[in-house]
C-alpha atoms as a PDB file:
ATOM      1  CA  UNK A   1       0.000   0.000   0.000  1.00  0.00           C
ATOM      2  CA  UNK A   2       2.840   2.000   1.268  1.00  0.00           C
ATOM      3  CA  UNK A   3       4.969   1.318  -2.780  1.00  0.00           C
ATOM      4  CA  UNK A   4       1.386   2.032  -4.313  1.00  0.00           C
ATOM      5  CA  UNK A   5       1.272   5.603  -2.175  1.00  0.00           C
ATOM      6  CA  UNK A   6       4.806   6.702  -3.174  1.00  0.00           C
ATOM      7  CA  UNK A   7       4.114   5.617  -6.815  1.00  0.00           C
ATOM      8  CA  UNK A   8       1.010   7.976  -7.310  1.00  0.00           C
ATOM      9  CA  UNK A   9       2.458  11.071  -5.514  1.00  0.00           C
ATOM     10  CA  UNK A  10       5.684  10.502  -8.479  1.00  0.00           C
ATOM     11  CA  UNK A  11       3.066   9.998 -10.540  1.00  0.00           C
ATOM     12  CA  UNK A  12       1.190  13.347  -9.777  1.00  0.00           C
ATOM     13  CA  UNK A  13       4.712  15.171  -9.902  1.00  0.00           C
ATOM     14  CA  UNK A  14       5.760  13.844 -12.948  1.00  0.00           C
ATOM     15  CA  UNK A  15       2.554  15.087 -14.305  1.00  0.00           C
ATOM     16  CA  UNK A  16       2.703  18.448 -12.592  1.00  0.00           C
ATOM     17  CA  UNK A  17       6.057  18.982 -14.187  1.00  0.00           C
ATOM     18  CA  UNK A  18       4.871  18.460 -17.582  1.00  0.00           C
ATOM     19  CA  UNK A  19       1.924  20.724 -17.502  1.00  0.00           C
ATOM     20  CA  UNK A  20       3.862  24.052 -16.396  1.00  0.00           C
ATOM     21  CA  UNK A  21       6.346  23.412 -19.132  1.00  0.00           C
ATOM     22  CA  UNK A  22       3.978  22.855 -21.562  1.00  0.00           C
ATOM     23  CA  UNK A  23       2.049  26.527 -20.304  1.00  0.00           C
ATOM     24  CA  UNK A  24       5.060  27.958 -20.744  1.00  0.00           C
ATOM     25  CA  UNK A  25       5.695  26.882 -24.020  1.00  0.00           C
ATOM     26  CA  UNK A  26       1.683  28.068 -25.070  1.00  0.00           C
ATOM     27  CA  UNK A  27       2.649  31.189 -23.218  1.00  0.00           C
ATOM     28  CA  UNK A  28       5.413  31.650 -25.282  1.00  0.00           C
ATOM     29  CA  UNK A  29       3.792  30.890 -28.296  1.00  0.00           C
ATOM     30  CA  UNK A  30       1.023  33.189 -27.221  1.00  0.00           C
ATOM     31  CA  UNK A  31       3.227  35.909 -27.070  1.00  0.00           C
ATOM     32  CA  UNK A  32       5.008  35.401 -30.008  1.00  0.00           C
ATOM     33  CA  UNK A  33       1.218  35.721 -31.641  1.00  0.00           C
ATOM     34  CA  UNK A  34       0.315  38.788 -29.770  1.00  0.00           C
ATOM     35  CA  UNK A  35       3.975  40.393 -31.128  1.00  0.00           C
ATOM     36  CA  UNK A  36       3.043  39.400 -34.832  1.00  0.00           C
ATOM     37  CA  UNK A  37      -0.450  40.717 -34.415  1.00  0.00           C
ATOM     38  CA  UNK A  38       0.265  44.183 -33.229  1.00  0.00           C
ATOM     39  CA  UNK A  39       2.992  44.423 -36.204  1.00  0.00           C
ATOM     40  CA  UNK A  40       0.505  43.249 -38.564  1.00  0.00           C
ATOM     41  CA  UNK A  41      -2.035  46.291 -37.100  1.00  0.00           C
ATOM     42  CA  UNK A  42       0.635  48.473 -37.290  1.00  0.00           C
ATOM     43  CA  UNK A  43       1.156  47.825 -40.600  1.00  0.00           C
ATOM     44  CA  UNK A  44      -2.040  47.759 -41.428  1.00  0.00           C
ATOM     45  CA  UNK A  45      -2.446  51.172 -39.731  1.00  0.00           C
ATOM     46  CA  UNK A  46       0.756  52.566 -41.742  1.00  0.00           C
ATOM     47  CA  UNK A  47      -1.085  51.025 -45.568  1.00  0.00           C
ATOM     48  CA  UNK A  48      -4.526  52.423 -44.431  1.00  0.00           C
ATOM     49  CA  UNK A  49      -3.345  55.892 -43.649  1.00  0.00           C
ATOM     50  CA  UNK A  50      -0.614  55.899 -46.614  1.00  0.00           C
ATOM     51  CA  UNK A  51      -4.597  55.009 -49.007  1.00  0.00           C
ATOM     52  CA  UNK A  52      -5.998  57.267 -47.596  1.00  0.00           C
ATOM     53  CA  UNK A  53      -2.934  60.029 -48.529  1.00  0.00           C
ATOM     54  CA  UNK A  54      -3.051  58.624 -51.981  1.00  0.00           C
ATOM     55  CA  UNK A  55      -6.653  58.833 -52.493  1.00  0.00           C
ATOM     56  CA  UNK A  56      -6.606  62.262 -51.230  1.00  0.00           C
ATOM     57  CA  UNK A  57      -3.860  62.628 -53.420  1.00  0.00           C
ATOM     58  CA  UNK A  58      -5.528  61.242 -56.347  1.00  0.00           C
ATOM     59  CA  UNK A  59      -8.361  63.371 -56.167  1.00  0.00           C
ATOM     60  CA  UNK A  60      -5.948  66.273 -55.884  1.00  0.00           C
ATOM     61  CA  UNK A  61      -4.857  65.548 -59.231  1.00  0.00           C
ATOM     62  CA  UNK A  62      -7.749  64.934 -60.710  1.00  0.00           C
ATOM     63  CA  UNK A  63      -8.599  68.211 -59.694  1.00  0.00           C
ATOM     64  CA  UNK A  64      -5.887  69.574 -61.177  1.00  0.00           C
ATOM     65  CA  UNK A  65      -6.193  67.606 -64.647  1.00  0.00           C
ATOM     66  CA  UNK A  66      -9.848  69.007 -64.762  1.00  0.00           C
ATOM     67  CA  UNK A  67      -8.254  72.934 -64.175  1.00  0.00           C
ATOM     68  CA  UNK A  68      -5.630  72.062 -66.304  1.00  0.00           C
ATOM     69  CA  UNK A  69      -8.165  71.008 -69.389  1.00  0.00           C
ATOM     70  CA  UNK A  70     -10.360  74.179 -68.734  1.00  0.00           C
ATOM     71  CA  UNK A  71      -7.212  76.423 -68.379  1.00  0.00           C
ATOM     72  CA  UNK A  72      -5.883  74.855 -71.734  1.00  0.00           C
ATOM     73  CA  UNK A  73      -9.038  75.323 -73.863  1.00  0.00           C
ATOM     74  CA  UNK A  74      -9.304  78.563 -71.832  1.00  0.00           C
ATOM     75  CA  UNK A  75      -5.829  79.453 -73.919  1.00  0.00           C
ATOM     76  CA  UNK A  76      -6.928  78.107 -76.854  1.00  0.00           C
ATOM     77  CA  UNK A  77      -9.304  80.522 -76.638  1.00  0.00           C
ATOM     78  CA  UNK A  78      -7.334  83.439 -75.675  1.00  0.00           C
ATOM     79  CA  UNK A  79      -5.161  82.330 -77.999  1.00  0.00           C
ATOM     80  CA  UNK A  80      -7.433  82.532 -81.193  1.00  0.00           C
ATOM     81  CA  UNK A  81      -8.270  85.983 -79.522  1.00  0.00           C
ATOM     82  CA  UNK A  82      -5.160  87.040 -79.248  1.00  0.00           C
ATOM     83  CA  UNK A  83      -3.898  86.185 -83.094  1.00  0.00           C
ATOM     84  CA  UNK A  84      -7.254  88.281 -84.206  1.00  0.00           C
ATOM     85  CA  UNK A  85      -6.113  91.092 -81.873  1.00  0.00           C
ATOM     86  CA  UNK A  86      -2.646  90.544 -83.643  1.00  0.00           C
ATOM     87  CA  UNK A  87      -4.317  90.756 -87.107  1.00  0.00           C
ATOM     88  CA  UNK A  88      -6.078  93.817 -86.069  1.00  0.00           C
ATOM     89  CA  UNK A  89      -3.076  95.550 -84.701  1.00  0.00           C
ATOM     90  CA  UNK A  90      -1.517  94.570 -87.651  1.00  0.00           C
ATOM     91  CA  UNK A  91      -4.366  95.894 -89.657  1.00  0.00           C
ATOM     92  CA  UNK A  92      -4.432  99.143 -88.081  1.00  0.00           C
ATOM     93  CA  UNK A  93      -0.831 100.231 -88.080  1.00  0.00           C
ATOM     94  CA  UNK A  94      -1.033  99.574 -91.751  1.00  0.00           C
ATOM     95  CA  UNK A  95      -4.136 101.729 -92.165  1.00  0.00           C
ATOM     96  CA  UNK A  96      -2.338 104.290 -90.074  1.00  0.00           C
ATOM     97  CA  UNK A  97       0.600 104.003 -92.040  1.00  0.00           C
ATOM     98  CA  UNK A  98      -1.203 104.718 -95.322  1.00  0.00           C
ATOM     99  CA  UNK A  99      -2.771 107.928 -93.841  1.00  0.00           C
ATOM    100  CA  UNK A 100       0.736 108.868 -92.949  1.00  0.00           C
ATOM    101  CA  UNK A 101       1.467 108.185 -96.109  1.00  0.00           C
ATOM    102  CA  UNK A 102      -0.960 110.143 -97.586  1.00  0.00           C
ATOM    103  CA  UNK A 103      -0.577 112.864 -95.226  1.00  0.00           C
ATOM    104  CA  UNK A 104       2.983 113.235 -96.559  1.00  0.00           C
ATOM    105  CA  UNK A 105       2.047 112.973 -99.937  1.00  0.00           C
ATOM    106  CA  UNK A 106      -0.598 115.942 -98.903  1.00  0.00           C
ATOM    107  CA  UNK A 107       1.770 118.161 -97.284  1.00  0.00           C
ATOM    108  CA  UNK A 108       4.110 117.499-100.121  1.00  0.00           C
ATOM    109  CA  UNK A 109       1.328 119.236-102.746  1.00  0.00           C
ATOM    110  CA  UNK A 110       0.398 121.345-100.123  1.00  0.00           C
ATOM    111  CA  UNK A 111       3.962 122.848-100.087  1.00  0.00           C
ATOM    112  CA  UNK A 112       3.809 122.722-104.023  1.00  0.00           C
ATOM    113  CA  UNK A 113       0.511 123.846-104.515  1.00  0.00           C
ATOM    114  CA  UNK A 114       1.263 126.746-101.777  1.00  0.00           C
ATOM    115  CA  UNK A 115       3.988 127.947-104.185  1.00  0.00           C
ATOM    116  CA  UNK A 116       1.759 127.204-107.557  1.00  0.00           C
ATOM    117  CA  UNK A 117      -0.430 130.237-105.662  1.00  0.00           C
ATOM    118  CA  UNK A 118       1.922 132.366-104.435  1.00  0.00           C
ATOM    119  CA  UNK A 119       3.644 132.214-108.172  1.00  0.00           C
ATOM    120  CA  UNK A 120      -0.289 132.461-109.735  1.00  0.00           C
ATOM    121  CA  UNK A 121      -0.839 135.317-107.513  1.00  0.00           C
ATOM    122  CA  UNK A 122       2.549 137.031-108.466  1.00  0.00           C
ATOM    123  CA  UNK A 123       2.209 136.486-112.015  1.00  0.00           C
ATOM    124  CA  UNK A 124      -1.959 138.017-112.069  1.00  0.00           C
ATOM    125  CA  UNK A 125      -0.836 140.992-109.749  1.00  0.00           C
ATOM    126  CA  UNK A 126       2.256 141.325-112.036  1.00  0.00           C
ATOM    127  CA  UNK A 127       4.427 142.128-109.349  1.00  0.00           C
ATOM    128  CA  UNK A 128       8.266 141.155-109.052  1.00  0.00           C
ATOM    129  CA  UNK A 129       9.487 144.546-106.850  1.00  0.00           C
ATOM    130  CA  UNK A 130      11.911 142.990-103.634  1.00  0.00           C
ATOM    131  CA  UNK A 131       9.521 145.869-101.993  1.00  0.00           C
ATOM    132  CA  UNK A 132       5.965 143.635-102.752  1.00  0.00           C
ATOM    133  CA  UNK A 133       6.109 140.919-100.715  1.00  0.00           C
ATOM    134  CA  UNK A 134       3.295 138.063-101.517  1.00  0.00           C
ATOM    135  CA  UNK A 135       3.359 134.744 -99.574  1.00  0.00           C
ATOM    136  CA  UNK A 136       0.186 132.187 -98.134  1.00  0.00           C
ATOM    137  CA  UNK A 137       0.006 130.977 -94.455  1.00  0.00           C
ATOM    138  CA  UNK A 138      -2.396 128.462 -93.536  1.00  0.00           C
ATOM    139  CA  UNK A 139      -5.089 129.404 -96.393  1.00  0.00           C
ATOM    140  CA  UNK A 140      -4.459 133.129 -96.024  1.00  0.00           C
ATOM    141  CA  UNK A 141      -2.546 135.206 -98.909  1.00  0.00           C
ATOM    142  CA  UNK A 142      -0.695 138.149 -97.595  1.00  0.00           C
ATOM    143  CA  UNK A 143       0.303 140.951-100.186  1.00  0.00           C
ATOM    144  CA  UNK A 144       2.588 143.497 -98.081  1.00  0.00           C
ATOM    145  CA  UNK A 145       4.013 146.494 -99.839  1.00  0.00           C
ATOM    146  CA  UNK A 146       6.153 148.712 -98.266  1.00  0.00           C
ATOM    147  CA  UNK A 147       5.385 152.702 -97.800  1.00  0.00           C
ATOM    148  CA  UNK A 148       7.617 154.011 -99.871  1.00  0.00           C
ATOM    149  CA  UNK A 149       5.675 152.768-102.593  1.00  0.00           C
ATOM    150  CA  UNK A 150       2.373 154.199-101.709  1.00  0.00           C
ATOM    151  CA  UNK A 151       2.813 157.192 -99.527  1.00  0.00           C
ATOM    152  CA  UNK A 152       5.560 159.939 -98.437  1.00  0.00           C
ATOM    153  CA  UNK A 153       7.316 160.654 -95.321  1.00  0.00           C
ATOM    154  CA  UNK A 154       4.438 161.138 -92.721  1.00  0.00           C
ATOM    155  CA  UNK A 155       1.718 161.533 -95.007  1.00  0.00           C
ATOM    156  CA  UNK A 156      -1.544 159.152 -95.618  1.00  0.00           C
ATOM    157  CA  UNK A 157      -1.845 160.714 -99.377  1.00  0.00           C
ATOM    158  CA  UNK A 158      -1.385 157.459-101.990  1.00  0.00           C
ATOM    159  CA  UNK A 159       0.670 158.242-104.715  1.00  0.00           C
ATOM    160  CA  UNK A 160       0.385 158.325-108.062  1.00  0.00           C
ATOM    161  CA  UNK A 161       2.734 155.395-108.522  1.00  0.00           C
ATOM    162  CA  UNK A 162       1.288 153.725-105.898  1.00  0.00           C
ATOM    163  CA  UNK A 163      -2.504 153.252-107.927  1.00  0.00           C
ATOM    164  CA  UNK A 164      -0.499 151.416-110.509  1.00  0.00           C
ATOM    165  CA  UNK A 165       0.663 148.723-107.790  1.00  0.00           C
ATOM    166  CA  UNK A 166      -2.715 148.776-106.551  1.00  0.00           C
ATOM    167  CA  UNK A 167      -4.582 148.524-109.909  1.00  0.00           C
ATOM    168  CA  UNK A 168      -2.858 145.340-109.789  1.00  0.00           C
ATOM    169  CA  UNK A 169      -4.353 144.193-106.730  1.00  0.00           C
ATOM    170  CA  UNK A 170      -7.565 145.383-107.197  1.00  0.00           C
ATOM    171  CA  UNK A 171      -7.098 142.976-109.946  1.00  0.00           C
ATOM    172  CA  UNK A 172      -6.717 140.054-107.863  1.00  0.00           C
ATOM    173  CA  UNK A 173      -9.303 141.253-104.974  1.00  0.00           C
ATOM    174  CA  UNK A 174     -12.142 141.586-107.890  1.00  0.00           C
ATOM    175  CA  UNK A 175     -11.190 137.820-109.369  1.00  0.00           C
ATOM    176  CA  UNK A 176     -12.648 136.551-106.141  1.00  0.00           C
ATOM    177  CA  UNK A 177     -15.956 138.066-105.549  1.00  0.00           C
ATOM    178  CA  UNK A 178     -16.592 136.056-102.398  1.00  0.00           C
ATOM    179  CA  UNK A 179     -13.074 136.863-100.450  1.00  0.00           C
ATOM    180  CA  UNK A 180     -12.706 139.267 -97.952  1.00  0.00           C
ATOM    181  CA  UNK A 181      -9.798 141.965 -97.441  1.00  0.00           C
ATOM    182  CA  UNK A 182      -8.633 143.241 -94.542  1.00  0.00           C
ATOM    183  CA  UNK A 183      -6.439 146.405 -95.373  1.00  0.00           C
ATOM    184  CA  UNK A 184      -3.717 146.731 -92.314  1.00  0.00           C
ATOM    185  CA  UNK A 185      -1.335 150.326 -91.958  1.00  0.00           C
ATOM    186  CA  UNK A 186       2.588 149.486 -90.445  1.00  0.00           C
ATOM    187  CA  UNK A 187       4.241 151.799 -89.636  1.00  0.00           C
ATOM    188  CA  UNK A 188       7.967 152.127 -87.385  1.00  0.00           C
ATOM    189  CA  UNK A 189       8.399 153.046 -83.901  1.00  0.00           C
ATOM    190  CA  UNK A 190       9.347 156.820 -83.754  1.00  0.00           C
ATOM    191  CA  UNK A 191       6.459 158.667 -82.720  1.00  0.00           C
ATOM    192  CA  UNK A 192       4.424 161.169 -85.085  1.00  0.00           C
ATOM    193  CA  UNK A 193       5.161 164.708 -84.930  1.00  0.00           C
ATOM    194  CA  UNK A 194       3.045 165.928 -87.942  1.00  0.00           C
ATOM    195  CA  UNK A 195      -0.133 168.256 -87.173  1.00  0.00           C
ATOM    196  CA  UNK A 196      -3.413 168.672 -87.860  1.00  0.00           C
ATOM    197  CA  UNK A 197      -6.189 165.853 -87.368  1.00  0.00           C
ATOM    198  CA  UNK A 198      -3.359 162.872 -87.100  1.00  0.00           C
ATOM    199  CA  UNK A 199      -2.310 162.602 -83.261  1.00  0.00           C
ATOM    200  CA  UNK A 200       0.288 159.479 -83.132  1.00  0.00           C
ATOM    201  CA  UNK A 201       0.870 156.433 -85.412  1.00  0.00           C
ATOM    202  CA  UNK A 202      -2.441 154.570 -84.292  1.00  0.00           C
ATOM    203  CA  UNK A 203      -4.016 157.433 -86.577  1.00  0.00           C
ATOM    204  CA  UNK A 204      -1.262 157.321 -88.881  1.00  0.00           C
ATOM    205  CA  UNK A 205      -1.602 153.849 -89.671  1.00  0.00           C
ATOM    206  CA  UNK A 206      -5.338 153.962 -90.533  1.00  0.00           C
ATOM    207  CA  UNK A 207      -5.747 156.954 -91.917  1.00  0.00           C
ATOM    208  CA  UNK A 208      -3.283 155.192 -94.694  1.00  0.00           C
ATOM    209  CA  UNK A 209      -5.386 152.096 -94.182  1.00  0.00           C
ATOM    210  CA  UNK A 210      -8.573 154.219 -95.098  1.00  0.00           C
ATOM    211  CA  UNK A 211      -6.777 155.791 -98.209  1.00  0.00           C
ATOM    212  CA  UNK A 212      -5.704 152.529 -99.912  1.00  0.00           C
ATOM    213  CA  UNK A 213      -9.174 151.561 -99.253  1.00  0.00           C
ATOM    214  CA  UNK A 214     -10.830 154.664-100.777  1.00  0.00           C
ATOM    215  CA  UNK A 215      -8.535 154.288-103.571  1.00  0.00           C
ATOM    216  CA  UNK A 216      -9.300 150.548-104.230  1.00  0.00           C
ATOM    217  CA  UNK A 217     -13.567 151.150-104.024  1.00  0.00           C
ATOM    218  CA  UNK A 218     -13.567 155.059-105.535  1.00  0.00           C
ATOM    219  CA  UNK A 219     -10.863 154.262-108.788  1.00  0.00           C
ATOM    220  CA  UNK A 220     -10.584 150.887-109.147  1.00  0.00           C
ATOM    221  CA  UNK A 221     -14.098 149.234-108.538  1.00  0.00           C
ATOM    222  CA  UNK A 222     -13.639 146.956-105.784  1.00  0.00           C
ATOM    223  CA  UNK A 223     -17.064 146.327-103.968  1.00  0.00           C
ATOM    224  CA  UNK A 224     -16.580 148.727-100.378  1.00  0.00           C
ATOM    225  CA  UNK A 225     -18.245 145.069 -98.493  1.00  0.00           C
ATOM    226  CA  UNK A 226     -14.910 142.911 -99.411  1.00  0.00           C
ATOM    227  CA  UNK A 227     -12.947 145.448 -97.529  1.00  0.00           C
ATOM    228  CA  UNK A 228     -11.792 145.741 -94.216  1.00  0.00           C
ATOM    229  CA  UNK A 229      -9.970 149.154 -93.342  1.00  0.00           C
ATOM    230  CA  UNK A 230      -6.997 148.837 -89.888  1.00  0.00           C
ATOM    231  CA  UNK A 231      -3.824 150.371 -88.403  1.00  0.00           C
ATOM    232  CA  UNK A 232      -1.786 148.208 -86.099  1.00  0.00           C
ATOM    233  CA  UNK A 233       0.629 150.924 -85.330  1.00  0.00           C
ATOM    234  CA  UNK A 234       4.474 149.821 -84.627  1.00  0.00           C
ATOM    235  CA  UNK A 235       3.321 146.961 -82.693  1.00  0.00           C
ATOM    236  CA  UNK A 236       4.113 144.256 -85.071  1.00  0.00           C
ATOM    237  CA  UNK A 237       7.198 144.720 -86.743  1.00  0.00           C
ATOM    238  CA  UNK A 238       8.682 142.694 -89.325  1.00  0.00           C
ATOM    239  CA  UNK A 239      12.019 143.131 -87.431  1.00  0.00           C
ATOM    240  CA  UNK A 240      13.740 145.342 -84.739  1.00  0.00           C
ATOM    241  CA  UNK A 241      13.097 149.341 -85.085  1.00  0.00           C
ATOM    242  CA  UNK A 242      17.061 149.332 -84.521  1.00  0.00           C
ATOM    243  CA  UNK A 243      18.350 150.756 -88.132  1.00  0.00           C
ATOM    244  CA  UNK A 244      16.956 153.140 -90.808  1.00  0.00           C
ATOM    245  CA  UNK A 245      16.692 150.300 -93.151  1.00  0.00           C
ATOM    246  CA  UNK A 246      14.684 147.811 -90.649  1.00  0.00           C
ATOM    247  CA  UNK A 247      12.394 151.162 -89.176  1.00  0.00           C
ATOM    248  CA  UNK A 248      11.745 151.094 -93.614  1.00  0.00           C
ATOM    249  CA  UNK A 249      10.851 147.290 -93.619  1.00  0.00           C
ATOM    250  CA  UNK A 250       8.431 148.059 -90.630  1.00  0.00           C
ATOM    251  CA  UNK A 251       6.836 150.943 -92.964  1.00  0.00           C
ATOM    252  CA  UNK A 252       4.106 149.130 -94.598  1.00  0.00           C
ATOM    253  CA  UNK A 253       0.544 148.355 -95.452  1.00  0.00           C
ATOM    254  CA  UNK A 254      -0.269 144.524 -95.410  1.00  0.00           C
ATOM    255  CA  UNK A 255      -3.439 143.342 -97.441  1.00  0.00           C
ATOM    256  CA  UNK A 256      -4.413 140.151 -96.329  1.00  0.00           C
ATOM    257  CA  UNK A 257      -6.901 137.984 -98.492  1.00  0.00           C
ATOM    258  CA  UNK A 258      -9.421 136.612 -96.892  1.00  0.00           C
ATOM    259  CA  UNK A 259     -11.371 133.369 -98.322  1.00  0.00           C
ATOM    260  CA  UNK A 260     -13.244 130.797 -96.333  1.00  0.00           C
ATOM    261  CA  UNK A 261     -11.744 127.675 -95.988  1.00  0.00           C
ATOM    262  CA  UNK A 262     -13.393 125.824 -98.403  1.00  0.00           C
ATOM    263  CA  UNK A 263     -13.015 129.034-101.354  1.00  0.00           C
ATOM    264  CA  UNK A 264      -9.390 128.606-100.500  1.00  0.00           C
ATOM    265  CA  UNK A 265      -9.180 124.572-100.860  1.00  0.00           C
ATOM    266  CA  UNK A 266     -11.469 125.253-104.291  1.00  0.00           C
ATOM    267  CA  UNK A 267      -8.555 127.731-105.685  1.00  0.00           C
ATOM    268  CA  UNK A 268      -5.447 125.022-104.324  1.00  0.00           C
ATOM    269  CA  UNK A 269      -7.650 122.593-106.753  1.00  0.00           C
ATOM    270  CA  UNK A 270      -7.769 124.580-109.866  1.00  0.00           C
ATOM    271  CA  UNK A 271      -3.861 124.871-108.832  1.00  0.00           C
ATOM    272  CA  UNK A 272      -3.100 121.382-108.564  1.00  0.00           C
ATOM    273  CA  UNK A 273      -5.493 120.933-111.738  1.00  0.00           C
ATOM    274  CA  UNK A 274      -3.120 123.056-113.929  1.00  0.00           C
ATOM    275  CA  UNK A 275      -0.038 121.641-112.299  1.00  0.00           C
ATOM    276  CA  UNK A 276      -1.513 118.448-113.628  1.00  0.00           C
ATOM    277  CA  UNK A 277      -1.439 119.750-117.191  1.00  0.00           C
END
């Protein structure tokens, strides 16, 4: 009984024995499990967070192909724009270099036709003295002929030599009906000293203003309404009052033609017309 005792209890330790070893081994085992497991979640963690930054990404680009496709047919269509805009750059600057063009070509007969006037104008009036003076400025003819062709030494009395100069412009003045003529007295800077109803050379210079005037409607039939009688006094000299022969350039009467703008283009015609011929 006592063998039988002594057998069981080595028994029951032998078994004992084997059953911790065996827990430890399962424990082992269990934690080698539990390791792999929370690797495999982090993992798993790591690839769903890195999806989730590539779908983001994804639909980041996506995004950006869709602006990209409107901003390219967005160019395409500033781009077709912007070659018409081109043409019609292009266009203009070629229109505005034919007006220049033209304009030059104007200004070029302008210059000629200018002189064709002057030189018609010379050649009707008949004049070639160096003291008749006849020249156009911006569609106004000036005929200026000095004193000493038309009156003496402090007098407003025309000459007799002086109606044969103005014969010839009473020529010209009749040949245009419609033009006006304004009929200006010069004279120099040293005062007046004469008597009688003339004070200074304000009066001076219309008073001889008046007389060319009477001379031109009374003898040699221009119509009184084309006329325009004034004195301007020494206030716009030709040059400086600082010599006997500039004080004699000063000393002048200054007829001025007149026409309306469109009477003067209509007489550059007829001298472009002959020029043409």
């Amino acid at each position: 009984m006592k063998k039988v005792v002594i057998a069981l209890s080595v028994l029951a330790l032998l078994s004992s024995c084997v059953s911790k070893k065996k827990y430890a081994e399962l424990e082992a085992k269990n934690k080698e499990t539990q390791d792999l497991l929370n690797t495999c979640t982090v993992k798993l963690n790591s690839c769903l967070e890195e999806k989730a930054a590539l779908s983001a990404t994804a639909v980041a680009l996506k995004d950006q192909n869709l602006n990209l496709i409107e901003t390219s047919k967005e160019m395409a269509v500033l781009s077709t724009k912007g070659a018409q805009n081109i043409e019609k750059a292009l266009e203009s600057i070629k229109e505005k270099d034919l007006k220049i063009s033209r304009m030059q070509d104007a200004l070029t007969k302008k210059d000629s036709v200018t002189l064709a006037v002057v030189t018609s104008l010379k050649s009707a009036v008949g004049l070639s003295d160096p003291d008749i003076e006849i020249n156009v400025e911006k569609g106004v003819v000036f005929i200026s002929i000095a004193d000493k062709l038309l009156f003496k030494s402090g007098s407003y009395d025309v000459t007799d030599k002086a109606k044969g100069v103005l014969a010839k412009v009473a020529k010209v003045i009749n040949d245009k009906p419609d033009f006006e003529c304004m009929v200006e007295g010069h004279t120099d800077n040293v005062p007046f000293t004469g008597s009688g109803i003339l004070i200074d050379n304000w009066d001076l210079s219309v008073k001889r203003s008046t007389s060319i005037v009477r001379v031109l409607t009374g003898q040699l039939g221009v119509k009184p309404s084309q006329l325009i009688a004034a004195g301007r006094s020494s206030y716009v000299p030709l040059v400086d009052n600082n010599s006997a022969e500039n004080r004699a350039r000063n000393r002048r009467t200054r007829i001025v033609v007149l026409p309306k703008i469109d009477q003067f283009y209509e007489m550059v015609e007829k001298e472009m017309k002959k020029q043409q011929k």
